[in-house]
Protein backbone atom coordinates (compact mmCIF):
# COMPACT_ATOMS: atom_id res chain seq x y z
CA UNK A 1 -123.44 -4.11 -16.88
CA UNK A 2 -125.40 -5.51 -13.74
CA UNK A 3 -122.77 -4.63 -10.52
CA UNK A 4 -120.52 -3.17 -12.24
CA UNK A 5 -119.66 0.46 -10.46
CA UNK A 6 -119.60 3.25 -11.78
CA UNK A 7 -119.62 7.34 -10.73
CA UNK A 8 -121.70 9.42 -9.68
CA UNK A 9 -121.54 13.41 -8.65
CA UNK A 10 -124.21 15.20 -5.93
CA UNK A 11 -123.86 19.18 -5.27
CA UNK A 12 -125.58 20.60 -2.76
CA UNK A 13 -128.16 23.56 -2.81
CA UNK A 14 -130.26 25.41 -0.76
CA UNK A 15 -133.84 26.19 -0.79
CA UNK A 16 -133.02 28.95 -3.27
CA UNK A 17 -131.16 26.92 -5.88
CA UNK A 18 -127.74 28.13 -4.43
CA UNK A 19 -124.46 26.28 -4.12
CA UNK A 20 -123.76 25.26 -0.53
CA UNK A 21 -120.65 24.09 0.75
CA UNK A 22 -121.67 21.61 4.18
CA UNK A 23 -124.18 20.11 5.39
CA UNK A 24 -125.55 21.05 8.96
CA UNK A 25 -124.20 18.46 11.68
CA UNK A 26 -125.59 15.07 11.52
CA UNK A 27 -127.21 14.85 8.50
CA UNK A 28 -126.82 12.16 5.44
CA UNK A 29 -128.49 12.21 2.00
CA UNK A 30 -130.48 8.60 1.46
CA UNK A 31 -129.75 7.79 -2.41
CA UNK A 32 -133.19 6.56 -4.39
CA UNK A 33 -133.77 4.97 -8.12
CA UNK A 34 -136.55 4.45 -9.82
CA UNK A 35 -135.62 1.29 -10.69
CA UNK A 36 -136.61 -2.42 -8.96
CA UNK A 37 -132.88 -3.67 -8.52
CA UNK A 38 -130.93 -2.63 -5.56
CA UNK A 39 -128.29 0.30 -4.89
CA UNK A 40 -125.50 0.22 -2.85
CA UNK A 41 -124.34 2.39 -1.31
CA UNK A 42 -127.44 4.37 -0.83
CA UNK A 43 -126.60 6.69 1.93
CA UNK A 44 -123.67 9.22 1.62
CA UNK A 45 -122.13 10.97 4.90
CA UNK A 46 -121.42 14.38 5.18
CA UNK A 47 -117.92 13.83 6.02
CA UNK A 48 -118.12 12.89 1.97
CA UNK A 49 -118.63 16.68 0.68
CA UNK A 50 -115.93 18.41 -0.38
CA UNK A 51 -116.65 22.27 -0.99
CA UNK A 52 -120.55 21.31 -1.62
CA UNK A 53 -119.81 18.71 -3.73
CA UNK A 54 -119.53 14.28 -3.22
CA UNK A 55 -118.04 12.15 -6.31
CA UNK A 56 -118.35 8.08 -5.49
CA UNK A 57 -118.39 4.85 -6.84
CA UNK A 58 -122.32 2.76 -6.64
CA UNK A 59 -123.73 -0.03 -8.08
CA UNK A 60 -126.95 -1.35 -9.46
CA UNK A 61 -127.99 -5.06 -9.11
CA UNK A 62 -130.19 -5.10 -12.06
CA UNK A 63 -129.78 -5.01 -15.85
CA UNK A 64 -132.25 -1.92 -16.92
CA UNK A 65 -132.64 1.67 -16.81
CA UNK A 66 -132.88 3.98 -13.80
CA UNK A 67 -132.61 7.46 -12.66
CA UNK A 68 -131.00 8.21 -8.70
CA UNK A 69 -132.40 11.21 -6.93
CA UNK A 70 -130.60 12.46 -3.51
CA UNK A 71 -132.80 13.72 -0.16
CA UNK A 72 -131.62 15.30 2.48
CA UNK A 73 -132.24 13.29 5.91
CA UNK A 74 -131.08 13.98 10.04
CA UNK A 75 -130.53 17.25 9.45
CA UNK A 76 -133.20 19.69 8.20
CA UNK A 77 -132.78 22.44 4.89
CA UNK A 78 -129.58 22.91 3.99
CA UNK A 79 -129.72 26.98 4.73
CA UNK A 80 -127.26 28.70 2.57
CA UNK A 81 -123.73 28.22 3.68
CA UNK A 82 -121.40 29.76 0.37
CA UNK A 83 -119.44 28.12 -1.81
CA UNK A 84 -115.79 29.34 -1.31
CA UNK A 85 -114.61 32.08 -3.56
CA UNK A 86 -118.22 33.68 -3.07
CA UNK A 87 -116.83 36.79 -1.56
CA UNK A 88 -119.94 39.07 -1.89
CA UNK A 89 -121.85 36.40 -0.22
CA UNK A 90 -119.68 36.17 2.49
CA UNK A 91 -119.33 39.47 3.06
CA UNK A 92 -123.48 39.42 3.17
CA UNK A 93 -123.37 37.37 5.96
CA UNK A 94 -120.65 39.15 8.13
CA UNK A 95 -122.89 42.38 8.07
CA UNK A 96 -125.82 40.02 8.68
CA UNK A 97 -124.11 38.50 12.04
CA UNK A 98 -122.95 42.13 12.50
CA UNK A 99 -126.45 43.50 13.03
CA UNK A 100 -128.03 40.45 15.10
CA UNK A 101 -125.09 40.67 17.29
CA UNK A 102 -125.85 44.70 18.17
CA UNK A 103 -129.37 43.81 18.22
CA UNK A 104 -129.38 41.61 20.83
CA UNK A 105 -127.02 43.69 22.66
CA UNK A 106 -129.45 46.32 22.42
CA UNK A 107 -132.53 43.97 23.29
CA UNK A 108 -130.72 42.78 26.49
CA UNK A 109 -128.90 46.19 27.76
CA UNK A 110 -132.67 47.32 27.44
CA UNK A 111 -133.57 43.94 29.80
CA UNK A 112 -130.96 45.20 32.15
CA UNK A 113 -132.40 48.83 32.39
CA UNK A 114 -135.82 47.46 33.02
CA UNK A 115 -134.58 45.42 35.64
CA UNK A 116 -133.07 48.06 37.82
CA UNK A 117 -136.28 49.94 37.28
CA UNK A 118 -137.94 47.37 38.75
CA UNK A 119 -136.09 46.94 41.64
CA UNK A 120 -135.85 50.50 42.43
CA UNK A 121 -139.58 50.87 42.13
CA UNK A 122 -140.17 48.01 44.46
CA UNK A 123 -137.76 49.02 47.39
CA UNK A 124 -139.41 50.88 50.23
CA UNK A 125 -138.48 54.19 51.25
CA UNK A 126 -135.65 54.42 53.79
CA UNK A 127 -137.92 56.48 56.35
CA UNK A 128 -140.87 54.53 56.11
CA UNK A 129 -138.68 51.38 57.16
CA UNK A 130 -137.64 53.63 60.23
CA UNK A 131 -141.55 54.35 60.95
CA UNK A 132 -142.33 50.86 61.03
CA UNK A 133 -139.70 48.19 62.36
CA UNK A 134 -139.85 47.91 66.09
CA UNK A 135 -136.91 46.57 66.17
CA UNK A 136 -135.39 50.20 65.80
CA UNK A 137 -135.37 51.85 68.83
CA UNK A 138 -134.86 56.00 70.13
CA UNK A 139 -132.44 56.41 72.34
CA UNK A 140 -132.94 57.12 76.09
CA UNK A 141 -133.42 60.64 77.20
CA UNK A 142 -132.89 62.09 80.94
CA UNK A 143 -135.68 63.31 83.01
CA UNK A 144 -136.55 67.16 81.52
CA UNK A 145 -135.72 66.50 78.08
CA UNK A 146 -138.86 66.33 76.69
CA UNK A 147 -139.98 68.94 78.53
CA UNK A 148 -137.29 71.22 77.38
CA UNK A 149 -137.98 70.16 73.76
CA UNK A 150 -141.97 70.80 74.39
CA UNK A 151 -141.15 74.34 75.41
CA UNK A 152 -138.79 75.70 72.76
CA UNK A 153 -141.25 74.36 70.02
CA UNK A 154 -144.05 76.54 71.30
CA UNK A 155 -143.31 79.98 70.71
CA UNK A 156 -144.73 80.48 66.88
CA UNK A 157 -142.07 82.50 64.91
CA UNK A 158 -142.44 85.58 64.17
CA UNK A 159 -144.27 86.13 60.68
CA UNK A 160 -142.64 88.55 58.27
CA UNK A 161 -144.49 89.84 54.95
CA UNK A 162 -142.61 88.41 52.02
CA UNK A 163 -141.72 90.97 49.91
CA UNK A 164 -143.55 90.81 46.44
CA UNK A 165 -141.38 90.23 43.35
CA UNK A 166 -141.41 91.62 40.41
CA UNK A 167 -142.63 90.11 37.35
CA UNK A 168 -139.30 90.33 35.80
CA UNK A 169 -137.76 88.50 38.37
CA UNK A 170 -139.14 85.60 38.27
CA UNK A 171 -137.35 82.60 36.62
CA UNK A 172 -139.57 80.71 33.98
CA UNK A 173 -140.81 77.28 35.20
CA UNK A 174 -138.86 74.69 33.89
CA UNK A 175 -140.79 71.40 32.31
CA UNK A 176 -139.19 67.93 32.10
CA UNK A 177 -140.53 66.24 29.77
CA UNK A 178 -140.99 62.16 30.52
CA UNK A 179 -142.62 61.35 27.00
CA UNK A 180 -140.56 58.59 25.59
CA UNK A 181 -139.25 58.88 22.10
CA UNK A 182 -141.52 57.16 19.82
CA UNK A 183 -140.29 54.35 17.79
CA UNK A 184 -140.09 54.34 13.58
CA UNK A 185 -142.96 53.75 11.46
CA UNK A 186 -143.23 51.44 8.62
CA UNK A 187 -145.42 52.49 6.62
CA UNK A 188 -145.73 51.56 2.92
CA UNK A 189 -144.22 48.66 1.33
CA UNK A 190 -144.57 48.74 -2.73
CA UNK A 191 -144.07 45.67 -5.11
CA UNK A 192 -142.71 46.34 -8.71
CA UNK A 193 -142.17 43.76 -10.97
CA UNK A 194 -140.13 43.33 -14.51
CA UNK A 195 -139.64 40.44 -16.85
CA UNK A 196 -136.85 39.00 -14.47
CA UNK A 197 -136.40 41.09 -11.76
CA UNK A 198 -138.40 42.77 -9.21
CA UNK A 199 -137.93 45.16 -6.24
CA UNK A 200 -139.55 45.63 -3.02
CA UNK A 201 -139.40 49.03 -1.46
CA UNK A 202 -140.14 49.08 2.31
CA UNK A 203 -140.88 53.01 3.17
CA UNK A 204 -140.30 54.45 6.88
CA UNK A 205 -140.35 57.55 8.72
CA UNK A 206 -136.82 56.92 9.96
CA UNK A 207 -134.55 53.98 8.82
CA UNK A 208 -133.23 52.08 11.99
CA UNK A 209 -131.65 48.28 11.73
CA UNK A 210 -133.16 45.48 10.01
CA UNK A 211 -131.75 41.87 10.01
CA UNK A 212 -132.40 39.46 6.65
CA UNK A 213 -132.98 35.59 6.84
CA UNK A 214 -134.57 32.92 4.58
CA UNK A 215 -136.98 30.08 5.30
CA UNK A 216 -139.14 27.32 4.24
CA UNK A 217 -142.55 27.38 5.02
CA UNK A 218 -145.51 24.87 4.25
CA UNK A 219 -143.31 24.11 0.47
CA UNK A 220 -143.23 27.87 0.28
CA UNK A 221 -140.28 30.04 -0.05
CA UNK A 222 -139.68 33.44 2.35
CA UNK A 223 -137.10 35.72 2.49
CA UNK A 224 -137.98 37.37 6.16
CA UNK A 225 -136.78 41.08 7.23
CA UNK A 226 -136.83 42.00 10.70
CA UNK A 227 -137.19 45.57 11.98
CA UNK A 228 -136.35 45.98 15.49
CA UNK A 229 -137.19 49.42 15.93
CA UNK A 230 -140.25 49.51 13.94
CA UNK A 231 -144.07 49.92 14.52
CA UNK A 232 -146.46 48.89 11.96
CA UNK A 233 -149.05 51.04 10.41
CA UNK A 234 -150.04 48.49 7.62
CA UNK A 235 -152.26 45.70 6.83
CA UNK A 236 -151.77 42.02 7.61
CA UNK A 237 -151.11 40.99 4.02
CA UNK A 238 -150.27 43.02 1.06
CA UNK A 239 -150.80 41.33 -2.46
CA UNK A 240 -147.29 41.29 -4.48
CA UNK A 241 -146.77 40.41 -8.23
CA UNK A 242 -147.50 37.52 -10.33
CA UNK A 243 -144.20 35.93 -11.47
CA UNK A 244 -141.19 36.24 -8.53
CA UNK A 245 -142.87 37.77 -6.03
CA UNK A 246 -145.82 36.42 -4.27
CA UNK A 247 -147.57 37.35 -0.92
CA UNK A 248 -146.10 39.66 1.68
CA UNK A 249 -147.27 39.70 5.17
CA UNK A 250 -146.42 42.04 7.99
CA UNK A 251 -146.99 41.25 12.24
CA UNK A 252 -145.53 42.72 15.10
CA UNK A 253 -141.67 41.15 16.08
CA UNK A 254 -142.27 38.09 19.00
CA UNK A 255 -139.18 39.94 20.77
CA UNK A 256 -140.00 42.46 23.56
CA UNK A 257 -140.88 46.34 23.00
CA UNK A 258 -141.33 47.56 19.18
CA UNK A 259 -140.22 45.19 16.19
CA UNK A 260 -141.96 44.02 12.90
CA UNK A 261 -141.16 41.37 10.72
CA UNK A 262 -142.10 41.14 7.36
CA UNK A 263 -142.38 37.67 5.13
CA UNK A 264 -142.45 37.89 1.26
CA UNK A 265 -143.07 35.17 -0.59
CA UNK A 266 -140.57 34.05 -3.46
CA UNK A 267 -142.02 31.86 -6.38
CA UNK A 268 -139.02 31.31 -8.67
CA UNK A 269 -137.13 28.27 -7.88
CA UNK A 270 -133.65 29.82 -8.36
CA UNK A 271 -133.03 33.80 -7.39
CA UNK A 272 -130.40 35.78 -6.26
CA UNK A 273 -131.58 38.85 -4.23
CA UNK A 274 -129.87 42.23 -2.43
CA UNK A 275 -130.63 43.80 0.46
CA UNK A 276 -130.03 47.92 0.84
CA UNK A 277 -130.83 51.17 2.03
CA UNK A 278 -131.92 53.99 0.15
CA UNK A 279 -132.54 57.31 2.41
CA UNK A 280 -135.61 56.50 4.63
CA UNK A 281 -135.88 53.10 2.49
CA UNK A 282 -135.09 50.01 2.82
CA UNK A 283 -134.82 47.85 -0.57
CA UNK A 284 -134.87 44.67 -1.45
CA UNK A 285 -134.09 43.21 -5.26
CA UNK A 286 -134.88 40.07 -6.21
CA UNK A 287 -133.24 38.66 -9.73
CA UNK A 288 -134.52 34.96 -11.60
CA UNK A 289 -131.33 33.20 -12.34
């Protein structure tokens, strides 16, 4: 009946189709029908969800039918915080904030080291300082001094044949090498596809770190893995399959020093996907829910 309330329940997913239990800080979801009458209420707090999900009472000022939708508003995607008793997907994310934590202690020790080679590169020589300031002065000498100086220095030394050594006796040269170590190589990344899964294997000639995110892109769906070790030895844009995974594209990291990032495209709505190593491999395993 018109204005009478009634209940209603709204879960919250991500862009993946997964159960998320907050929203991100300030954000509301703005309540829509199709109908003309009017609903009330038609925004909904975040304060409101309860483990990812919001149970209320609305009403509808108008006798005839209607659906409600719920959008997301203030705040951005909601990006994939779990649902409690999701252990595995915690755990995920742990290792995840594990390995951007050592990687950008790694990115700024390496800041630090270039800094001090810097500096030492730009401070002048001690002697050269001593050459040039007037301001530093020799000390006074008494009358004869110089003289005295001018006439030990003047008698050449005697000159005495070195003796020749034998071949035998001489060390071997030592070399230092200054060549720095070159970075990994990704170099083959192969898509395989089934009737509901598929896999993408990302081939190296050394596995280092990697970090895994997700994004939204231009309606389009990413799951984005970051080597920050890596160089790249690959086209632009490699063609994946037809049904879960689309395109994948590969470009240098925006961080300093080596680092690629790859970006592969997921068309299903819903997935689940794993992230693991496999020897020199790195694989990633994408499953339609």
């Amino acid at each position: 009946m018109a204005g009478e309330p009634f209940e209603i329940t709204i879960t919250l997913e991500d862009a993946f189709g997964n159960r998320a239990a907050s929203l991100p800080a300030g954000s509301i979801v703005r309540l829509n029908s199709t109908g003309t009458g009017t609903l009330r209420p038609d925004v909904v707090q975040g304060s409101s969800f309860k483990d990812g999900v919001a149970i209320l009472a609305v009403s509808y000022q108008k006798a005839e039918s209607f659906e409600i939708t719920a959008d997301l508003e203030s705040g951005g995607l909601v990006t994939g915080t779990p649902a409690p008793g999701d252990d595995k997907e915690k755990a995920r994310l742990a290792a995840q904030k594990a390995r951007e934590e050592a990687m950008r202690a790694r990115r700024e020790s390496r800041l630090r080291e270039k800094r001090v080679s810097e500096k030492m590169a730009a401070a002048p020589p001690r002697s050269a300082k001593r050459e040039t300031d007037p301001q530093i002065k020799s000390p006074p000498q008494p009358a004869g001094t110089r003289e005295q100086a001018k006439a030990r220095v003047q008698p050449k030394p005697a000159v005495t044949k070195p003796e020749p050594v034998k071949p035998s006796q001489t060390p071997p040269p030592v070399v230092a090498s200054t060549k720095p170590l070159r970075p990994g190589i990704l170099d083959r990344i192969a898509v395989s596809e089934e009737e509901k899964r598929a896999m993408v294997t990302f081939s190296t000639n050394g596995m280092t770190d990697y970090n895994v995110t997700t994004s939204a892109k231009l309606s389009r769906k990413w799951i984005d893995i970051e080597f920050p070790d890596m160089t790249i030895d690959l086209p632009d844009r490699i063609v994946g399959g037809e049904k879960i995974v689309g395109e994948v594209y590969v470009e240098p990291s925006v961080s300093d020093g080596p680092g690629v990032r790859v970006s592969v495209e997921i068309l299903p709505t819903r997935i689940g996907y794993d992230v693991y190593q496999e020897g020199q491999s790195l694989i990633l395993k994408v499953n339609m829910q």
